[in-house]
N, C-alpha and C. Protein backbone atom coordinates (compact mmCIF):
# COMPACT_ATOMS: atom_id res chain seq x y z
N UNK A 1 0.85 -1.17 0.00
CA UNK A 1 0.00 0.00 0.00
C UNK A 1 0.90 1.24 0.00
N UNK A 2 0.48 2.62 -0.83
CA UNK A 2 1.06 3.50 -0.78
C UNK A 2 0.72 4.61 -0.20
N UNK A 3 0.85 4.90 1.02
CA UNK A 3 1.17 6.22 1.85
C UNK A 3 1.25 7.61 2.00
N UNK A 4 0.12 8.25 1.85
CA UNK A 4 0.52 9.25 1.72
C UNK A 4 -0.15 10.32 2.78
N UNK A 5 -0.19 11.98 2.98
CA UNK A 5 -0.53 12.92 3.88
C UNK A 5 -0.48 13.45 3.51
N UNK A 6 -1.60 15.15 3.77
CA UNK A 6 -1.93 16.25 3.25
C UNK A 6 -2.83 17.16 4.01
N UNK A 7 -3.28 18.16 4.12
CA UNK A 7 -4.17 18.97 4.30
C UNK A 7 -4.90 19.48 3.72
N UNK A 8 -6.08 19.93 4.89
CA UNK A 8 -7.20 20.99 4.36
C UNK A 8 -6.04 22.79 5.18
N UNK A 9 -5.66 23.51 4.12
CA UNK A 9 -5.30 24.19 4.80
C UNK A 9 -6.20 25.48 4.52
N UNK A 10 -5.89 26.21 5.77
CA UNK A 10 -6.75 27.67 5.99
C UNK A 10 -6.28 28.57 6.15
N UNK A 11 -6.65 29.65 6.32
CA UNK A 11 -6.83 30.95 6.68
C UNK A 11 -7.60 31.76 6.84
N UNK A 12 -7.72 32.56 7.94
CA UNK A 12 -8.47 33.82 7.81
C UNK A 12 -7.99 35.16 7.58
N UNK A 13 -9.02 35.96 7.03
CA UNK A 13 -8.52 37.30 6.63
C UNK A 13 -8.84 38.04 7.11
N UNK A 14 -9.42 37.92 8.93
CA UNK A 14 -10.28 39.03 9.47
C UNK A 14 -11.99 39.27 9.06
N UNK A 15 -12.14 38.46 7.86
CA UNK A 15 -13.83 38.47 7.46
C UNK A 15 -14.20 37.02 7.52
N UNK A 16 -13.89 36.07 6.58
CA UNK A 16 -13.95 34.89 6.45
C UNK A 16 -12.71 34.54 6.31
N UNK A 17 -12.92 32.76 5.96
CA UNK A 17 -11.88 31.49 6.30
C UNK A 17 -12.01 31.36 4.19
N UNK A 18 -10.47 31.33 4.23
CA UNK A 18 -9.83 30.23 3.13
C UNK A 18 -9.07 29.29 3.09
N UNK A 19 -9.49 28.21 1.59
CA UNK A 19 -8.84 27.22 1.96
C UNK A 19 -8.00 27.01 0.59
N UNK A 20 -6.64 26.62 0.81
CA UNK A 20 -5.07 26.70 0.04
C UNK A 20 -5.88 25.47 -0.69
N UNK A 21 -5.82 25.67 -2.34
CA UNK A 21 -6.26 24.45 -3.24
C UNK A 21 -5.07 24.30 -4.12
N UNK A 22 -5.00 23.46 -5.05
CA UNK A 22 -4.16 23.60 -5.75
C UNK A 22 -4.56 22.67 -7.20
N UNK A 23 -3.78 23.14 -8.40
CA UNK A 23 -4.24 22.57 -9.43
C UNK A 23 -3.18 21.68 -10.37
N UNK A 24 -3.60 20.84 -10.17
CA UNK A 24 -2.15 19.20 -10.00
C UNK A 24 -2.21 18.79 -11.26
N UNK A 25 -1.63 18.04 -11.61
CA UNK A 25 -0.68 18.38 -12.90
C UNK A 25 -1.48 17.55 -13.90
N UNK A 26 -2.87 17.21 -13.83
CA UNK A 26 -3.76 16.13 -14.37
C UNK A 26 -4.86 17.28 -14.60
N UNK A 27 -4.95 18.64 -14.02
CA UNK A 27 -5.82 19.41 -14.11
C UNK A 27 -7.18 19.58 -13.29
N UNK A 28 -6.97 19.01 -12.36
CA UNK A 28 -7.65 19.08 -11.46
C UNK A 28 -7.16 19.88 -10.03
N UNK A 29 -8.66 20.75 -9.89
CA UNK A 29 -8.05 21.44 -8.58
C UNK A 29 -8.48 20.49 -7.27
N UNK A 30 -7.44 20.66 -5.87
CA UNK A 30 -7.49 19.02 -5.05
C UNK A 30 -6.59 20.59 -3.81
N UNK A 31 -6.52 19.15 -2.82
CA UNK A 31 -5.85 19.97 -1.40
C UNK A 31 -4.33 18.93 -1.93
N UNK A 32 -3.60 19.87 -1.33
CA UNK A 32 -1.88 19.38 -1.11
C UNK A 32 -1.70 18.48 -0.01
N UNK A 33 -1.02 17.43 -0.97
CA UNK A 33 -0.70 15.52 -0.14
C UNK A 33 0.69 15.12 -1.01
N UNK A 34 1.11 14.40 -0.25
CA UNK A 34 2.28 13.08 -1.14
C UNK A 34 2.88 12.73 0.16
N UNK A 35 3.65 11.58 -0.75
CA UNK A 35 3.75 10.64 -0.25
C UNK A 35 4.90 10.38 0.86
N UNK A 36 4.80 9.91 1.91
CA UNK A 36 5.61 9.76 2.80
C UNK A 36 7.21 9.25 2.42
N UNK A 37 7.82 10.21 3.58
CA UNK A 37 9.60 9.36 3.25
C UNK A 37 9.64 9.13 4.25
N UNK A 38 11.09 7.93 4.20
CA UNK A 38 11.71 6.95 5.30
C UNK A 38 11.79 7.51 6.18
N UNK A 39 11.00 7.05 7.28
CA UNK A 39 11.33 7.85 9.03
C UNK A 39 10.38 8.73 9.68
N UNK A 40 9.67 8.94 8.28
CA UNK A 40 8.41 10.25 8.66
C UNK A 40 6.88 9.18 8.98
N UNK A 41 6.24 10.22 9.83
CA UNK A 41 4.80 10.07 10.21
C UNK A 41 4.17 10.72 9.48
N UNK A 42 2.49 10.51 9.50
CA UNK A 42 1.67 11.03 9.06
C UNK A 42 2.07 12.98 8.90
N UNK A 43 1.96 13.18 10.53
CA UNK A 43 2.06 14.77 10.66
C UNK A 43 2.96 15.36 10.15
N UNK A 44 4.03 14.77 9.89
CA UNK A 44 5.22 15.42 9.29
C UNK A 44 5.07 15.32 7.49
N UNK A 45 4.99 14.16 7.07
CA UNK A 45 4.68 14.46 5.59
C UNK A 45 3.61 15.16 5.52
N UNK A 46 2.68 15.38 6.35
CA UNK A 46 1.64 16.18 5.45
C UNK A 46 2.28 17.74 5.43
N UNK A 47 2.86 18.05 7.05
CA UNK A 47 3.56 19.84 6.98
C UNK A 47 4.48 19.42 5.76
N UNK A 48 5.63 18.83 5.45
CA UNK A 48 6.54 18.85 4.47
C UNK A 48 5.75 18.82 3.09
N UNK A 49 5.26 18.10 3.08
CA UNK A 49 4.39 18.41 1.11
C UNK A 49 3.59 19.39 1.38
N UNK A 50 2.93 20.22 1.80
CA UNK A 50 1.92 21.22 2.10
C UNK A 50 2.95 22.04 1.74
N UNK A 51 4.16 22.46 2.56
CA UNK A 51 5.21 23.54 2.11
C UNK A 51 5.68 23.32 0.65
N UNK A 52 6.34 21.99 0.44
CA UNK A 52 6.88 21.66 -0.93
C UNK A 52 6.30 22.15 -1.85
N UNK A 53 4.66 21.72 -1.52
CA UNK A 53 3.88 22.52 -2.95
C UNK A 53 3.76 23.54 -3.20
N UNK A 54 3.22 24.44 -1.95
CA UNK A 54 2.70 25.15 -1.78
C UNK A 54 3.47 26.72 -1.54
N UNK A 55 4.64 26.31 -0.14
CA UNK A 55 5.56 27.47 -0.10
C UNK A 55 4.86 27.87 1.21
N UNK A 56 3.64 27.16 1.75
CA UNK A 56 3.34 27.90 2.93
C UNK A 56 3.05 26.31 4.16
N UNK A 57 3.89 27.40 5.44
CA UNK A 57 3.87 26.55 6.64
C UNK A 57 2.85 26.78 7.52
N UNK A 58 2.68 25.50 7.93
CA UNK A 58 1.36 25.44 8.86
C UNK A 58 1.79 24.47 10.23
N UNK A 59 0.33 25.10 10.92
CA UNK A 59 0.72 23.84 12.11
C UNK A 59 -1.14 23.01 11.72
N UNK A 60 -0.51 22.10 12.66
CA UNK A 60 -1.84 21.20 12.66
C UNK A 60 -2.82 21.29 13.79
N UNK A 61 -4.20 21.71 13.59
CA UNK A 61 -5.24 21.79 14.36
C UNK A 61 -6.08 20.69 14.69
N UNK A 62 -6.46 19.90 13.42
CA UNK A 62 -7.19 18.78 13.92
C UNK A 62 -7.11 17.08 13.11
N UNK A 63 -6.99 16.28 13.04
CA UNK A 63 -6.79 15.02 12.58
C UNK A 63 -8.58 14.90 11.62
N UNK A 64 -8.22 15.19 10.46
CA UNK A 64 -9.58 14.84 9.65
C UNK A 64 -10.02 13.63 8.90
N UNK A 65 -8.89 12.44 9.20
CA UNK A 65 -8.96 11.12 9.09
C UNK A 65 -8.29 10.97 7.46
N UNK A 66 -8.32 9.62 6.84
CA UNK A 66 -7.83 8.67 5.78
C UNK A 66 -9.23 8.80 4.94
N UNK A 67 -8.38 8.76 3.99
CA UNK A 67 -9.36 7.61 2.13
C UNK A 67 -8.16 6.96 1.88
N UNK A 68 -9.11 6.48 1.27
CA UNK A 68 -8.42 5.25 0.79
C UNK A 68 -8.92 5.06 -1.07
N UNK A 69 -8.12 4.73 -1.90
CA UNK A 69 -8.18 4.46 -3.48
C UNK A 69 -7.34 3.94 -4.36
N UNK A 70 -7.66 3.50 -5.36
CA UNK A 70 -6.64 2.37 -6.03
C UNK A 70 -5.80 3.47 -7.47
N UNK A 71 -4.98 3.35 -7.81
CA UNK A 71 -4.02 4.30 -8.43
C UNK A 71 -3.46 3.07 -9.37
N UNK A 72 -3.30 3.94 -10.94
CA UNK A 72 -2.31 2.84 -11.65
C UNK A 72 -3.21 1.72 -12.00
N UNK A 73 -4.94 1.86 -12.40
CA UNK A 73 -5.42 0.90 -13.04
C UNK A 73 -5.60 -0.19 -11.76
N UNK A 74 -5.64 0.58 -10.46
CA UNK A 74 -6.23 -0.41 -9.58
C UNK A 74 -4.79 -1.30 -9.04
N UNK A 75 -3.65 -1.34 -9.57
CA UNK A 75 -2.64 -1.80 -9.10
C UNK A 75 -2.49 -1.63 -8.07
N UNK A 76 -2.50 -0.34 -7.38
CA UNK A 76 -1.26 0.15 -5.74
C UNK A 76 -3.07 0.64 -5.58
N UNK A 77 -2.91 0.14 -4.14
CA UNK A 77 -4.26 0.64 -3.07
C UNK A 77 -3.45 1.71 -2.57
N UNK A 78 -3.70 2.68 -2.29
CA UNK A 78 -3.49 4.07 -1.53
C UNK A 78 -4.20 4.72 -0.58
N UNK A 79 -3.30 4.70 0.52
CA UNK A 79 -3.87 5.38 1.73
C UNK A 79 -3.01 6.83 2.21
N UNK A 80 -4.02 7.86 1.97
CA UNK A 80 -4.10 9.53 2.02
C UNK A 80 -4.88 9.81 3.35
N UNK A 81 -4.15 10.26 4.77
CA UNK A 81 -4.23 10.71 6.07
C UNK A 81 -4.29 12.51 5.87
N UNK A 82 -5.22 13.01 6.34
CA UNK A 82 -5.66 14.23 5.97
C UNK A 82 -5.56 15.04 7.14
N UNK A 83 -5.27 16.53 6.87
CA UNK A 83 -4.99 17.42 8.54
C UNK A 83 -5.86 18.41 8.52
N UNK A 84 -6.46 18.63 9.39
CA UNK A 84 -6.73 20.43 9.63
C UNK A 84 -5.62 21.17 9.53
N UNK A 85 -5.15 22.49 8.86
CA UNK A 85 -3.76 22.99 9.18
C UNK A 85 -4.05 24.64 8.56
N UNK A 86 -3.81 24.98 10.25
CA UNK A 86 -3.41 26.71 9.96
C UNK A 86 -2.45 26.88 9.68
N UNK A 87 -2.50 28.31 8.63
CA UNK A 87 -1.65 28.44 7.53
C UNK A 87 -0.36 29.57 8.58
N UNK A 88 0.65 29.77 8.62
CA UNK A 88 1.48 30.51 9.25
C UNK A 88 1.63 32.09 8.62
N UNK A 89 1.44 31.74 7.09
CA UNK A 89 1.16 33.21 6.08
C UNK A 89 0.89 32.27 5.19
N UNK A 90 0.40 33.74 4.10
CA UNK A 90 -0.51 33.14 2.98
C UNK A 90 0.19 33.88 1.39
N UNK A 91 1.29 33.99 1.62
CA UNK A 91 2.02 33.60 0.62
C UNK A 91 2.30 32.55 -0.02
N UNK A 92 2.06 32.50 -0.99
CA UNK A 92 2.27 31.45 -2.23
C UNK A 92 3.06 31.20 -2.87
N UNK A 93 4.17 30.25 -3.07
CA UNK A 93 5.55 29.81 -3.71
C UNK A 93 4.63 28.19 -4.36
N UNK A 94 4.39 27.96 -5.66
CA UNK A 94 4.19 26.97 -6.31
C UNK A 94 5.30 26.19 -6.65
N UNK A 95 4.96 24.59 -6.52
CA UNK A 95 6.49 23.86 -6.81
C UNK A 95 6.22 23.36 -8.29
N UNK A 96 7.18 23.92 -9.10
CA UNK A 96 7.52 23.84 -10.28
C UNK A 96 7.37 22.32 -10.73
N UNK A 97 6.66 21.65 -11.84
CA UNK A 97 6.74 20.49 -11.88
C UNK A 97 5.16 19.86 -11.63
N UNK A 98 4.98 19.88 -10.37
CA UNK A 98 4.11 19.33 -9.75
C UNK A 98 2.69 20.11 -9.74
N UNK A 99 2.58 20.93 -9.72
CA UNK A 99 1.78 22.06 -9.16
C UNK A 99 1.49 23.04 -10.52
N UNK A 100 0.32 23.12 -11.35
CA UNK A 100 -0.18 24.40 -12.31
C UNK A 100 0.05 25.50 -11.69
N UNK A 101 -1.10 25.31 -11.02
CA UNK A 101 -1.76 26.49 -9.90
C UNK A 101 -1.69 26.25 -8.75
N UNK A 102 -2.22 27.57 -8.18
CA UNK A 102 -2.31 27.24 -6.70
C UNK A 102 -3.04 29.17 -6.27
N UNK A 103 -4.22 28.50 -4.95
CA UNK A 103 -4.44 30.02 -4.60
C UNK A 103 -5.29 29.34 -3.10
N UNK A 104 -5.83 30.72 -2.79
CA UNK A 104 -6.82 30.54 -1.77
C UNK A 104 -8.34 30.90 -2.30
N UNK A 105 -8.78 29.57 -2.10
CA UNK A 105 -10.21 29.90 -2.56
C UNK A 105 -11.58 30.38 -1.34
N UNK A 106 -12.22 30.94 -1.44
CA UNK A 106 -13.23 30.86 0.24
C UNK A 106 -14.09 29.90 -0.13
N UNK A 107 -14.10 29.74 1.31
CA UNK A 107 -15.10 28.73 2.05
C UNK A 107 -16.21 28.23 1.31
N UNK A 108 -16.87 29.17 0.75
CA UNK A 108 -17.77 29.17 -0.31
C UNK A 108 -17.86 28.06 -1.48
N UNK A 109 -16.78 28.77 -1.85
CA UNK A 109 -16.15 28.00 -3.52
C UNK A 109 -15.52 26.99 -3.79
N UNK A 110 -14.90 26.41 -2.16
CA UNK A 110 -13.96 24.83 -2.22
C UNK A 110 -14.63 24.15 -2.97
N UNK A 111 -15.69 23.48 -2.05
CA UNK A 111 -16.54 22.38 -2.67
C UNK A 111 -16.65 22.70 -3.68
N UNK A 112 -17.37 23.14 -5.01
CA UNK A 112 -17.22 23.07 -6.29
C UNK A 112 -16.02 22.85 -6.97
N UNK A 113 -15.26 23.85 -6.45
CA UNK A 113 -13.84 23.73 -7.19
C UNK A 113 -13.45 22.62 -6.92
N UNK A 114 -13.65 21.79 -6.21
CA UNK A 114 -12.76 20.22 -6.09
C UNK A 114 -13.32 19.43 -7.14
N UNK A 115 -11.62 19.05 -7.54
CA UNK A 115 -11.68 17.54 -8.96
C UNK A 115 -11.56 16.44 -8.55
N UNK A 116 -11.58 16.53 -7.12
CA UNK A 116 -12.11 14.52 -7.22
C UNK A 116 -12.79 14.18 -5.86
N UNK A 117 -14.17 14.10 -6.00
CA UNK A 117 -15.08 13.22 -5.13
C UNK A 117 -14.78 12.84 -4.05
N UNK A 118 -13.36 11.54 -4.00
CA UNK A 118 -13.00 11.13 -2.87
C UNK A 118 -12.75 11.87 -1.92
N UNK A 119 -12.34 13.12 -1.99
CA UNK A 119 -11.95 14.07 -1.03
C UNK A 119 -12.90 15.42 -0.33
N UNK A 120 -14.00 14.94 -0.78
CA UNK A 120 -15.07 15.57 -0.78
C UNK A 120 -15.18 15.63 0.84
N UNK A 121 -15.58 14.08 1.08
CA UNK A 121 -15.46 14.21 2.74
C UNK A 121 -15.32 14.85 3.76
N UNK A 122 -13.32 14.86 3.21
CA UNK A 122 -12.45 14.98 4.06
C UNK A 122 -12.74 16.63 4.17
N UNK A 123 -12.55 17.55 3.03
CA UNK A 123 -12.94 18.85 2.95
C UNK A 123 -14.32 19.37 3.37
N UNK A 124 -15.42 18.80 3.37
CA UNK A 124 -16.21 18.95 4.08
C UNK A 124 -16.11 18.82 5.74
N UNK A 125 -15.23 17.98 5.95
CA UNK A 125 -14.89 17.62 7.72
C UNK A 125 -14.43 19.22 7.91
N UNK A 126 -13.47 19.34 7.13
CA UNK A 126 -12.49 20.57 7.78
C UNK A 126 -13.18 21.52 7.63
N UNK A 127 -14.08 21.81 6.41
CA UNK A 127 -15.05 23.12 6.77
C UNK A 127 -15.90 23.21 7.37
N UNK A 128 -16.70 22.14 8.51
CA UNK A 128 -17.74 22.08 9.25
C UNK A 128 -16.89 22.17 10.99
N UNK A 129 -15.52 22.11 11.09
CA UNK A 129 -14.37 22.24 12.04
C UNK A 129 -14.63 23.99 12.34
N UNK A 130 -14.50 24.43 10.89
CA UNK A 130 -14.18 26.06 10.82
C UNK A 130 -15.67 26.38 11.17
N UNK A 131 -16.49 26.15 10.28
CA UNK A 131 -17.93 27.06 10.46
C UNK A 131 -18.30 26.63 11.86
N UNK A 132 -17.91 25.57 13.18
CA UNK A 132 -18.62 25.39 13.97
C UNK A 132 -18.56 26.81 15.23
């Protein structure tokens, strides 16, 4: 099985909450994840790829659980551990390669803007965290 961690990350601007999306290299906009290295936990790959992609550091607020999905024609089962994570600033450094785009979308507009279902959930967890 392949391993991986990411966040719902946020911010506020003093009015409302945004959330850091990004638009991955298949064209779909999704939250920032990959895959774990030797030695690391959940919490740590998800802060390390959240920055990698993204350029912005966070800490972690709340544990918004796993999906799980098959990758590669169903070959490799994949398991994706998901964070609540306040953003430290909301500057944007995109990682070349990996990453089209990237912005802060509000609260509003996540849900639509998301390209894949499975993660629907998980982003719904983290925005019902914020609106409570």
């Amino acid at each position: 099985m392949d391993h991986a961690a990411g966040g719902v990350v946020f911010h506020h601007d003093g009015q409302e909450y945004h959330i850091l999306m990004i638009l991955d290299k298949y064209g779909y906009w999704t939250l920032p994840k990959g895959h774990l290295e030797i030695g690391e936990n959940d919490r740590q790959a998800a802060l390390r790829e959240i920055y990698e992609e993204t350029g912005v550091r966070g800490s972690i607020r709340a544990d918004l659980g796993e999906i799980y999905y098959h990758v590669q024609a169903g070959q490799v089962r994949k398991r994706v551990h998901f964070f609540l994570v306040a953003a430290g600033q909301t500057d944007l450094k995109r990682q070349i390669g990996e990453i089209q785009d990237l912005g802060w979308v509000r609260v509003a507009e996540a849900p639509s803007r998301l390209g894949y279902e499975n993660l629907r959930p998980v982003l719904m967890r983290g925005l019902k965290m914020l609106c409570e």
